[in-house]
Protein backbone atom coordinates (compact mmCIF):
# COMPACT_ATOMS: atom_id res chain seq x y z
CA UNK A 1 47.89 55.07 30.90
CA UNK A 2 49.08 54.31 27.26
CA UNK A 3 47.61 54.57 23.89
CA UNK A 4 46.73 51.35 21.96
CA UNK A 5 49.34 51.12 19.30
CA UNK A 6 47.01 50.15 16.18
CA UNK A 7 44.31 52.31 17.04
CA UNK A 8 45.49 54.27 19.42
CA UNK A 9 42.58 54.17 22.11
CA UNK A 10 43.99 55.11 25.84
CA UNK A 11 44.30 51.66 27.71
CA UNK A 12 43.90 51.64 31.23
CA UNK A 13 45.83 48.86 33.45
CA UNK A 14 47.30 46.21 31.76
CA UNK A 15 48.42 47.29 28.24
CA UNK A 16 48.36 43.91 26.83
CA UNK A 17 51.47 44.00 24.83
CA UNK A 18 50.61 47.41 23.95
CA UNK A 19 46.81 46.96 22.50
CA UNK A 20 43.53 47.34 24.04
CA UNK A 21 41.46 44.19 24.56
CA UNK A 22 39.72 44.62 21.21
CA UNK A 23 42.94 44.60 19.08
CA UNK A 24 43.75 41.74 20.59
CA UNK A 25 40.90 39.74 20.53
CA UNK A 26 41.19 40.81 16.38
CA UNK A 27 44.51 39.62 16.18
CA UNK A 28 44.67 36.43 18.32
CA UNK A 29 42.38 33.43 16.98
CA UNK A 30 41.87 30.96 19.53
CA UNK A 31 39.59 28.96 16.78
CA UNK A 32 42.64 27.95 14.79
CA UNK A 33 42.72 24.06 14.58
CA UNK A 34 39.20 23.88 15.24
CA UNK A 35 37.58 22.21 12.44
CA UNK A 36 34.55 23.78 10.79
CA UNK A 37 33.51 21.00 8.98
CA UNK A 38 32.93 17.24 10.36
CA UNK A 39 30.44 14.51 9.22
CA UNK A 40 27.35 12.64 11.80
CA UNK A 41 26.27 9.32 11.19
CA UNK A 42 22.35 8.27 10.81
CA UNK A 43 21.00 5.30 10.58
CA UNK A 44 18.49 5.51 8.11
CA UNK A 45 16.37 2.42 9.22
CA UNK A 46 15.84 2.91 12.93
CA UNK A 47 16.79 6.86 13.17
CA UNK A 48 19.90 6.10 15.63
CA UNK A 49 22.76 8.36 15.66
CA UNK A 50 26.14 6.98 15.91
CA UNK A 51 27.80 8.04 19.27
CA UNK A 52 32.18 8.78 18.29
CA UNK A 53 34.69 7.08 20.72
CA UNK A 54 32.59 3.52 20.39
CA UNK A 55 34.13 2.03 17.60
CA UNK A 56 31.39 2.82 14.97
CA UNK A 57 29.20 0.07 16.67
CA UNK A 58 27.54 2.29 19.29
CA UNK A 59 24.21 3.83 18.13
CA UNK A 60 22.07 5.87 20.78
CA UNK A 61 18.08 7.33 19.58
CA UNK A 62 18.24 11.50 19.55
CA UNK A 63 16.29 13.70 18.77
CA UNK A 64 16.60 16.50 16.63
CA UNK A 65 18.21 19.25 18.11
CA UNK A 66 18.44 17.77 21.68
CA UNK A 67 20.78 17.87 24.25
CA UNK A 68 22.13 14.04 23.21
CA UNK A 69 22.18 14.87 19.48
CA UNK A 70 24.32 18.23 20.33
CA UNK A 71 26.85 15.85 22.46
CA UNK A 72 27.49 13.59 19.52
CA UNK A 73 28.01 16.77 17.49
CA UNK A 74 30.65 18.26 19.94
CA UNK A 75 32.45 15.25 20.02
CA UNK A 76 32.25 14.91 16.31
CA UNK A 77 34.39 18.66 15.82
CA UNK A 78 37.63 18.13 16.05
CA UNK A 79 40.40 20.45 18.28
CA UNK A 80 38.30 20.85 21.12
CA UNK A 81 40.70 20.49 23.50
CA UNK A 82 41.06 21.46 27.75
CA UNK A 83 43.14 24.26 26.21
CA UNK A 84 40.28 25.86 25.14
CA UNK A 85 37.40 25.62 27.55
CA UNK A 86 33.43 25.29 25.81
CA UNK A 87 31.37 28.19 27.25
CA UNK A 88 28.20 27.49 25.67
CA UNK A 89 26.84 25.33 22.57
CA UNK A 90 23.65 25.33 20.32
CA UNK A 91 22.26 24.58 17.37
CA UNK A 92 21.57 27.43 14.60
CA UNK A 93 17.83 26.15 12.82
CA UNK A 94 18.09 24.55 9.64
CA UNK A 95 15.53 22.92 7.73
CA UNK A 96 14.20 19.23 9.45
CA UNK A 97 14.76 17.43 6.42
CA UNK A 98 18.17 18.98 5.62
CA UNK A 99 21.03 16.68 5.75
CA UNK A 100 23.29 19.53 7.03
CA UNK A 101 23.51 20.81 11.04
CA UNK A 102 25.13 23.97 11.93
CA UNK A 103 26.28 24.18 15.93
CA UNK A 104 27.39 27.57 17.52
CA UNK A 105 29.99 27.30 19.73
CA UNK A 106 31.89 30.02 22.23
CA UNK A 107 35.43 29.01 23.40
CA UNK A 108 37.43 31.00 25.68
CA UNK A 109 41.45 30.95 26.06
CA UNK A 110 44.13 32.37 28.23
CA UNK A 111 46.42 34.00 25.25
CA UNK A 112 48.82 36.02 27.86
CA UNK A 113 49.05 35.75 31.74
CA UNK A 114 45.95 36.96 33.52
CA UNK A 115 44.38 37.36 29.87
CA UNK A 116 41.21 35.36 28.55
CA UNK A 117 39.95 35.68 25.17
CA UNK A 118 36.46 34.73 23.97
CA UNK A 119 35.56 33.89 20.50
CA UNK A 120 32.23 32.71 19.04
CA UNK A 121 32.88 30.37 15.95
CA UNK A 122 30.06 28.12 13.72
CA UNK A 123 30.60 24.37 12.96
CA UNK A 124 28.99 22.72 9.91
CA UNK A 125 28.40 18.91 9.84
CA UNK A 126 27.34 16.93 7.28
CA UNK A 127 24.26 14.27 7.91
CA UNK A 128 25.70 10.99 6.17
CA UNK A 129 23.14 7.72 6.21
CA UNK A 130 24.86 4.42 8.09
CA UNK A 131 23.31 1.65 9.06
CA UNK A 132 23.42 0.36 12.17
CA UNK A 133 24.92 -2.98 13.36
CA UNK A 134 21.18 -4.10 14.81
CA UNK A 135 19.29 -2.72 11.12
CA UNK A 136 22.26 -4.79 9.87
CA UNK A 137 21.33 -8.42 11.21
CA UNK A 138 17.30 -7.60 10.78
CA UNK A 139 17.77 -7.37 7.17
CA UNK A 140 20.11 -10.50 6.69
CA UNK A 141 19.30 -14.40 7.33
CA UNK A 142 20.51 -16.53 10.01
CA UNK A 143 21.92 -13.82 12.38
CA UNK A 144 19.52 -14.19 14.93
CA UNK A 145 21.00 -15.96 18.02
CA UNK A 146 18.12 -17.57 20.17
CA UNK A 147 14.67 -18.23 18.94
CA UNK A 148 11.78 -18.48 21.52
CA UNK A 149 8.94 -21.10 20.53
CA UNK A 150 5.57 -20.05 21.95
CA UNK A 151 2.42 -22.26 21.81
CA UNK A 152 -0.72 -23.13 22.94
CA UNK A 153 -2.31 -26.07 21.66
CA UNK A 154 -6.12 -26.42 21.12
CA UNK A 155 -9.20 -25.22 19.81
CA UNK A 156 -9.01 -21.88 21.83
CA UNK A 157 -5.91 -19.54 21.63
CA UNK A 158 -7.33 -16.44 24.18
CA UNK A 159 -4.66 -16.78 26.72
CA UNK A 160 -2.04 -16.11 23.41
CA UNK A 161 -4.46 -13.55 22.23
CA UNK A 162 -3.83 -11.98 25.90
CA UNK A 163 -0.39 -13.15 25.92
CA UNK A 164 0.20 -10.94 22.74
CA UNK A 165 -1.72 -7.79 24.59
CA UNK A 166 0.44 -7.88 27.23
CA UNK A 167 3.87 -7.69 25.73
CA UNK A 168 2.97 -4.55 23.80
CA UNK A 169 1.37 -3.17 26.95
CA UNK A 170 5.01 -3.68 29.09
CA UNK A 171 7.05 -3.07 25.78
CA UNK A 172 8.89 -6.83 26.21
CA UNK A 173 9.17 -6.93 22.36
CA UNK A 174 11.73 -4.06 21.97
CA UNK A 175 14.50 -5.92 21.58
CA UNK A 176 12.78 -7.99 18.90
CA UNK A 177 14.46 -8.68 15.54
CA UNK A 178 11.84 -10.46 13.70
CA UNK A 179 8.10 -12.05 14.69
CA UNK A 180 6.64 -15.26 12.59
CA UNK A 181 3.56 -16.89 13.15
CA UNK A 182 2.24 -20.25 13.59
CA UNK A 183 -0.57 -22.16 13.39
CA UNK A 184 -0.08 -22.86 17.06
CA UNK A 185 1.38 -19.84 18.21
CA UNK A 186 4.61 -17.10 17.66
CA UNK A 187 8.57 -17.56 17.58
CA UNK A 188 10.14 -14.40 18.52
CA UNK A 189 13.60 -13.92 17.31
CA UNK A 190 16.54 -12.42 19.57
CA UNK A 191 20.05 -11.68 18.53
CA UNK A 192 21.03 -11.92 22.30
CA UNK A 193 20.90 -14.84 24.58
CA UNK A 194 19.69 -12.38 27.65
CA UNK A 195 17.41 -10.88 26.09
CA UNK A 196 15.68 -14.21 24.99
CA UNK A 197 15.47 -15.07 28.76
CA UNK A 198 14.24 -11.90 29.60
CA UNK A 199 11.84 -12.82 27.47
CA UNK A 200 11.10 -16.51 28.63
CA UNK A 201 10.98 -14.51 32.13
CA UNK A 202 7.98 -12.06 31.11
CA UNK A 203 6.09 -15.21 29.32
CA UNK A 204 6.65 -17.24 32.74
CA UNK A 205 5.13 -14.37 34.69
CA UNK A 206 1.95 -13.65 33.35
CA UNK A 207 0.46 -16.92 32.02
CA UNK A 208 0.68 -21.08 33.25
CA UNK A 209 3.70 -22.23 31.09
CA UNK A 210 6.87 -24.91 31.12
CA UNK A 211 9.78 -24.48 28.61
CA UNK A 212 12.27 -26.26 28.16
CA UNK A 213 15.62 -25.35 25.96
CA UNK A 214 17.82 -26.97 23.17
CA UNK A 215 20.90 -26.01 21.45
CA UNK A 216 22.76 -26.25 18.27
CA UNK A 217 26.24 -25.76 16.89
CA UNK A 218 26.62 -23.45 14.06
CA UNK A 219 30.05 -22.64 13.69
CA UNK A 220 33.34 -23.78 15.24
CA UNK A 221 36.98 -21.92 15.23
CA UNK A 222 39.66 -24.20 16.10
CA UNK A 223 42.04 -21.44 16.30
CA UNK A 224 40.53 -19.71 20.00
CA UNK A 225 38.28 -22.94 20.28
CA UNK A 226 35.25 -20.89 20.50
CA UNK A 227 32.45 -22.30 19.11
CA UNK A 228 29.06 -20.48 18.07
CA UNK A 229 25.28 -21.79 18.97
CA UNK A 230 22.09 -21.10 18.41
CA UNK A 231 19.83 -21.62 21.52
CA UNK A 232 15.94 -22.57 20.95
CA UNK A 233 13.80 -21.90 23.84
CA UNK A 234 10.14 -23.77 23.21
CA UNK A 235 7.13 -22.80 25.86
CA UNK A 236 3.91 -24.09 26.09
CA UNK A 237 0.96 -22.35 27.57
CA UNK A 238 -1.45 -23.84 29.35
CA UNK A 239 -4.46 -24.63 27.03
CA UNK A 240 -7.35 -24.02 29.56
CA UNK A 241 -8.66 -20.54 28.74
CA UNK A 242 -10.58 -17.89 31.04
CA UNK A 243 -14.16 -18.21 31.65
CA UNK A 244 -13.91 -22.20 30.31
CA UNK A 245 -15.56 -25.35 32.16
CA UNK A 246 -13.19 -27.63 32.72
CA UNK A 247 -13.95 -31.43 34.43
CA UNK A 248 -11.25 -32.95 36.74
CA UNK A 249 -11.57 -36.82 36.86
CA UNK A 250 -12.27 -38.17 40.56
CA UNK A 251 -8.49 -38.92 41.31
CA UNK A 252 -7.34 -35.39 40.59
CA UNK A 253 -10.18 -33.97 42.18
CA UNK A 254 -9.39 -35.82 45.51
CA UNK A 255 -5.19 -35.03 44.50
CA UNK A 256 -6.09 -31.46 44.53
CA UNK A 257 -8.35 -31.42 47.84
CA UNK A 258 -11.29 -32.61 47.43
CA UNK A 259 -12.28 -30.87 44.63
CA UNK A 260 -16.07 -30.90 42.94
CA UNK A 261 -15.80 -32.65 39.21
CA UNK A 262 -16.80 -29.54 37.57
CA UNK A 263 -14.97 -26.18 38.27
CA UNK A 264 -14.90 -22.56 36.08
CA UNK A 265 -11.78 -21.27 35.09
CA UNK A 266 -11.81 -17.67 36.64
CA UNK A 267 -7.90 -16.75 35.69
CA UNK A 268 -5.39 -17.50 33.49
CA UNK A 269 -2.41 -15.57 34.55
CA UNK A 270 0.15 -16.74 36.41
CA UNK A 271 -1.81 -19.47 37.84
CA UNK A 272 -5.29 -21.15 36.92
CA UNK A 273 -8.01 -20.20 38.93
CA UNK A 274 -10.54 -22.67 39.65
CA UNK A 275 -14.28 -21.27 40.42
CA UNK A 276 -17.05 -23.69 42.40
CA UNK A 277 -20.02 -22.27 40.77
CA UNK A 278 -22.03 -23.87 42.90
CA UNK A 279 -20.88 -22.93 46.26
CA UNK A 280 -18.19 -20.22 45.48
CA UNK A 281 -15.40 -21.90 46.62
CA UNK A 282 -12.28 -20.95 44.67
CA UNK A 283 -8.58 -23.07 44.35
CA UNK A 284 -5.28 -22.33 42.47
CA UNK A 285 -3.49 -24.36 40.33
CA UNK A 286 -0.11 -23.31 39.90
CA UNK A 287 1.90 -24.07 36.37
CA UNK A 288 3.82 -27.35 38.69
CA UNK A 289 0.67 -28.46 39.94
CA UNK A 290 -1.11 -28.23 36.52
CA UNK A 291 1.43 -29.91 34.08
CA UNK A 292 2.10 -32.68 36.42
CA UNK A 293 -1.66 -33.26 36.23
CA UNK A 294 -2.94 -31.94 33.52
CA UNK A 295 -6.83 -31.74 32.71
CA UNK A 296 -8.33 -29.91 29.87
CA UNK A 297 -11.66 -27.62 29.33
CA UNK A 298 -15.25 -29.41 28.60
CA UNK A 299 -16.61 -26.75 27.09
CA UNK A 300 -15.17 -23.04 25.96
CA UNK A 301 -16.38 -19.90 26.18
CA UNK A 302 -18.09 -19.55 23.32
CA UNK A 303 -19.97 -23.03 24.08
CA UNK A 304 -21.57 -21.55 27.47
CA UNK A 305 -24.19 -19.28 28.10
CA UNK A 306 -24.69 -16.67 31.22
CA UNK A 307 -27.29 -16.30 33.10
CA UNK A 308 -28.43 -14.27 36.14
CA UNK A 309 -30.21 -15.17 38.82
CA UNK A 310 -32.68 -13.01 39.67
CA UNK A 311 -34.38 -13.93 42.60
CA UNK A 312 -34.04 -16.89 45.02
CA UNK A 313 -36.94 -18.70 47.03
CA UNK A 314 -36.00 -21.33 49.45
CA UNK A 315 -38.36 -24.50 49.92
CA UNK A 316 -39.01 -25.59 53.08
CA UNK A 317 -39.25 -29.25 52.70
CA UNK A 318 -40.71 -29.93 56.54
């Protein structure tokens, strides 16, 4: 047993050069290097933070005070190193619309052999507004990179109506730039080639459609010979809206199997349903079938009536 030689407290074991574990931990600052002050990046359009190590073009959504934000932060401080392991992190409140975040830390080091020290230190970093590569291209003209035409020509426009429904329902449009109407339809605006034909994928899925796709050159650099185009992708939806009658001239009828001249549209999704209402008999029409032969509706649904039947008396004619 010795006496610690600064304050002189008995110390039991291992004398640590002399001083009790206190002392030490008083004299020994494992925090040096460690830098107390950094700066986050925000954009202020979309809310992103942007993510250190990815070149200042990788933006990731956090929230404030979350588990993501907090490992942007700790990658922002600087001197965090193996040497000195992270025991635990967390944020210290500040107001939500300060631009300022304070983050807690506790770091532990092996100063001597078989001797750990653990030190508690506070990080300040400074909220500075950047926008992001994606804000970037929304805001300035002619960046987008593929275009994706979408009409329906005629009098009715209820399958684009739906059409529109359905892609905020499934959340197709998030990696929308920009959305312009027409008098025949929409052209949605992509700044990546995939995502257009993710897109043109969705469309294809839920409604009677045929695209087809063009290209033209924008730019041209003789240096790598790379050349830069901007791809237009044009669909048309089938014009024959739900609950319409539509009247299929004697060849197609017989083309099709036989089919009664006057038929109700019961579906416009991926295919066109066809509706006897006469005997009940139903048919499909799939988006091949239909634009090879095409027919068109008689009368909407605006144009009909309903009725119901409400009680049937057979005639015997013997």
């Amino acid at each position: 047993m010795v006496l610690c030689c600064i304050c002189g407290v008995q110390v039991t074991g291992t004398s640590h050069g002399g001083r009790c574990a206190q002392c030490l931990q008083k004299e020994v600052d494992i925090t040096e290097g460690i830098s107390r002050h950094s700066i986050v990046y925000q954009c202020g359009s979309c809310g992103k933070w942007q993510r250190p190590g990815g070149g200042g073009t990788v933006y990731v959504p956090a929230e404030r005070e979350s588990r993501e934000l907090l490992a942007i932060c700790l990658k922002s401080i600087k001197g965090i190193s193996k040497e000195r392991s992270l025991v635990e992190a967390g944020f210290i409140w500040t107001e939500p619309h300060s631009k300022e975040l304070k983050v807690k830390v506790t770091l532990q080091k092996e100063v001597m052999a078989g001797i750990v020290v653990q030190q508690v230190m506070t990080c300040e970093l400074r909220v500075n507004g950047l926008q992001c590569s994606v804000c970037k291209k929304s805001f300035t003209r002619h960046t987008w990179e593929s275009n994706v035409q979408v009409r329906q020509r005629g009098d009715n426009h209820r399958t684009l109506l739906n059409l529109e429904q359905l892609v905020l329902r499934h959340q197709a449009h998030t990696q929308l730039i920009k959305v312009a109407g027409t008098k025949e339809g929409m052209d949605f605006f992509f700044t990546k080639e995939r995502d257009a034909q993710a897109f043109v994928s969705f469309v294809k899925g839920v409604a009677v459609v045929r695209h087809h796709e063009s290209k033209h050159l924008v730019s041209t650099n003789v240096h790598n010979n790379t050349q830069r185009f901007k791809r237009t992708t044009c669909i048309e939806i089938c014009p024959v809206c739900r609950d319409d009658l539509v009247f299929l001239p004697p060849p197609l009828a017989r083309a099709l199997g036989g089919l009664p001249p006057y038929m109700l549209c019961s579906r416009a999704a991926s295919f066109v349903g066809l509706l006897d209402p006469f005997s009940g008999r139903t048919f499909e029409v799939t988006a091949v079938d239909f634009f090879k032969r095409p027919f068109s509706s008689s009368f909407s649904h605006p144009q009909l009536t309903e009725f119901v039947v409400l009680d049937v008396v057979p005639l015997d004619f013997e």
